[in-house]
Protein backbone atom coordinates (compact mmCIF):
# COMPACT_ATOMS: atom_id res chain seq x y z
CA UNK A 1 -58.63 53.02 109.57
CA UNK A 2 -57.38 50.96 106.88
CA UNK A 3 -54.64 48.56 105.70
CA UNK A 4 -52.02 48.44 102.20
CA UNK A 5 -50.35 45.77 101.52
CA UNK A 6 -46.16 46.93 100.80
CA UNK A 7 -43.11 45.51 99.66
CA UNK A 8 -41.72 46.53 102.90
CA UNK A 9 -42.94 48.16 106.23
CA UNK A 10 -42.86 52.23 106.03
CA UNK A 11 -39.83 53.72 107.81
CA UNK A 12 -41.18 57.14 107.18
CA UNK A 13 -44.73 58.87 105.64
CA UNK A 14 -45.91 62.18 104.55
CA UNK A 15 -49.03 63.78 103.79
CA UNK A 16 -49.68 66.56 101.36
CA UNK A 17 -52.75 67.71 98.99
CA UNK A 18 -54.15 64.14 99.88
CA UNK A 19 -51.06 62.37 99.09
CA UNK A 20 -49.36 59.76 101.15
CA UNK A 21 -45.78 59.41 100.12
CA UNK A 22 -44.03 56.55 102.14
CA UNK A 23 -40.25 55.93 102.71
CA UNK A 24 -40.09 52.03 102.69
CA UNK A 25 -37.60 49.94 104.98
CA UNK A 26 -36.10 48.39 101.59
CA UNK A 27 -35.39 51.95 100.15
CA UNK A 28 -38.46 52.21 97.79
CA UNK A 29 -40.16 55.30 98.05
CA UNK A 30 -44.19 55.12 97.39
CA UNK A 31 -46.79 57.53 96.67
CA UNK A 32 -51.09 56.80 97.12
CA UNK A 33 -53.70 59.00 97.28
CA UNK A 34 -55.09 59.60 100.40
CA UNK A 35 -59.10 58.19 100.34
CA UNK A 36 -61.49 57.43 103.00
CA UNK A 37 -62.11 54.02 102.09
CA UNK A 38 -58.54 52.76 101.53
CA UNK A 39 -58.64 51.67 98.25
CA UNK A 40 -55.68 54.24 96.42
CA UNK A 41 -53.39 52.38 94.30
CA UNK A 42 -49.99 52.41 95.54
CA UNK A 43 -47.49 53.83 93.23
CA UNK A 44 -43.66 52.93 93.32
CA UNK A 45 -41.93 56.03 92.19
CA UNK A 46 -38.39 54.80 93.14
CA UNK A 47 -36.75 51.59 93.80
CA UNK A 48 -33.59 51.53 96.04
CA UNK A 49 -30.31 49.80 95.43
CA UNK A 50 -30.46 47.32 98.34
CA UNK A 51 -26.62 46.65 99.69
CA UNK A 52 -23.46 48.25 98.90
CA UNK A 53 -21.59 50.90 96.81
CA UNK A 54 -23.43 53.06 93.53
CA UNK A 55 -21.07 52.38 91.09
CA UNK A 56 -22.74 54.45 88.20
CA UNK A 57 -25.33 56.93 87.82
CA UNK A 58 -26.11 59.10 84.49
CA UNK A 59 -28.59 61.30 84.08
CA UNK A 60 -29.59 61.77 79.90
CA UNK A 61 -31.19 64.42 78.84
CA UNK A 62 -33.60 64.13 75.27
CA UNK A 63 -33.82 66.79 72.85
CA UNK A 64 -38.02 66.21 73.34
CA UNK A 65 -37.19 67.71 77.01
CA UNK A 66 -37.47 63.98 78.44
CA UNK A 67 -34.85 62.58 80.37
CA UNK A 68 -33.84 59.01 82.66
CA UNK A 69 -31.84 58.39 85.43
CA UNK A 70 -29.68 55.32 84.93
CA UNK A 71 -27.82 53.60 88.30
CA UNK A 72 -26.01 50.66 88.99
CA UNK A 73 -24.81 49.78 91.80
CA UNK A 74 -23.11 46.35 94.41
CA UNK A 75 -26.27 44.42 94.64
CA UNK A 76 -25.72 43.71 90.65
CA UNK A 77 -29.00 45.68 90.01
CA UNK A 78 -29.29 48.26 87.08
CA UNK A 79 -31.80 50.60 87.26
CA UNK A 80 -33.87 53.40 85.05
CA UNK A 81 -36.11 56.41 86.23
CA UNK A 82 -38.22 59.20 84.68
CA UNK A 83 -37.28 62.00 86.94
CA UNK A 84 -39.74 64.07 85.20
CA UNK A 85 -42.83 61.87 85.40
CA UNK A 86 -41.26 60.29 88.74
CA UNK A 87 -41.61 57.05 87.56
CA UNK A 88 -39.80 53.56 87.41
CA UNK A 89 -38.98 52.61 84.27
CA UNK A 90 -36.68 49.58 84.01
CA UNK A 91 -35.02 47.26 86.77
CA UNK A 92 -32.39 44.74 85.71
CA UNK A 93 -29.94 42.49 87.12
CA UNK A 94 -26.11 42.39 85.93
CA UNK A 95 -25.56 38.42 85.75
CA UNK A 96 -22.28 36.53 84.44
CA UNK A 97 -21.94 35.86 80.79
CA UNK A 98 -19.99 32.91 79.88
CA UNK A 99 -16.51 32.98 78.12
CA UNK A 100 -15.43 30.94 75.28
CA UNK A 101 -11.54 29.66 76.46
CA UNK A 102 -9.63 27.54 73.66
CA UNK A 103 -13.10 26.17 72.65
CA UNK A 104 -14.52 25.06 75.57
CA UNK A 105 -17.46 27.05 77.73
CA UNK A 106 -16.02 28.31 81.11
CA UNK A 107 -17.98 30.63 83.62
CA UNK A 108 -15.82 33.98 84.69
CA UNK A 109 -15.25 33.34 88.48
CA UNK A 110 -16.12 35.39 90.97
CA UNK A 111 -13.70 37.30 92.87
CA UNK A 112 -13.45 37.15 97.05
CA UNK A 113 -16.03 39.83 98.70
CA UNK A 114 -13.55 42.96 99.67
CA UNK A 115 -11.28 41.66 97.38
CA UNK A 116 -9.73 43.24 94.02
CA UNK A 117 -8.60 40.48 92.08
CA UNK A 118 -10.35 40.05 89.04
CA UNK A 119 -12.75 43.28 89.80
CA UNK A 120 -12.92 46.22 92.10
CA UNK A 121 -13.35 45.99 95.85
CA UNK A 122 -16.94 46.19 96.89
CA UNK A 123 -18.69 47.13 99.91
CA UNK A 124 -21.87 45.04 99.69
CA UNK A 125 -22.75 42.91 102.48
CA UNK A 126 -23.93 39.90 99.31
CA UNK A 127 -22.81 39.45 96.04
CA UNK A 128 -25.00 39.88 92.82
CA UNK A 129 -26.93 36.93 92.63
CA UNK A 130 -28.36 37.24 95.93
């Protein structure tokens, strides 16, 4: 009938009160209004943590009744959510900061993959900077 153009191919879809929502390969799940010509605007109401472990994940609640969903997790990706609104709000990446050492600029190295020296043990199939 028609064709949208994803981040990823739909593993799973749904249809209620003319409302597509679409599990995405990559995690991501997507809502769009259903229309006969196509043309709804895709709307990315979560983003997944691609590979590994969740390491963290906080949910704050405002005194305005607000609130966001913080996560981090193996694939060295923090990320924020509305769980009210359903919306994305942030996506960051946890990188390596460098370390002054006896005056000189050195870069903290990164441990082995499975490995716990110099960090915890991780379960990710990459490391953070891929």
């Amino acid at each position: 009938m028609w064709s949208l153009a994803l981040e990823a191919a739909p593993r799973s879809l749904d249809l209620h009160n003319e409302v597509i929502l679409m599990a995405l390969k990559n995690g991501s799940i997507v809502e769009m209004p259903m229309t006969a010509d196509g043309k709804g605007t895709a709307n990315i109401v979560m983003t997944s943590h691609c590979d590994g472990e969740l390491w963290a994940c906080e949910c704050i609640s405002f005194e305005d009744g607000s609130m966001r969903l913080i996560t981090s997790s193996d694939d060295g990706r923090i990320l924020c959510y509305d769980p009210i609104t359903r919306k994305v709000l942030a996506e960051g990446d946890v990188t390596v900061k460098e370390v002054k050492d006896d005056g000189k600029k050195k870069k903290k190295k990164k441990a082995k993959k499975g490995s716990s020296k110099g960090g915890a043990s991780t379960q990710a199939k990459t490391d953070a900077s891929e």
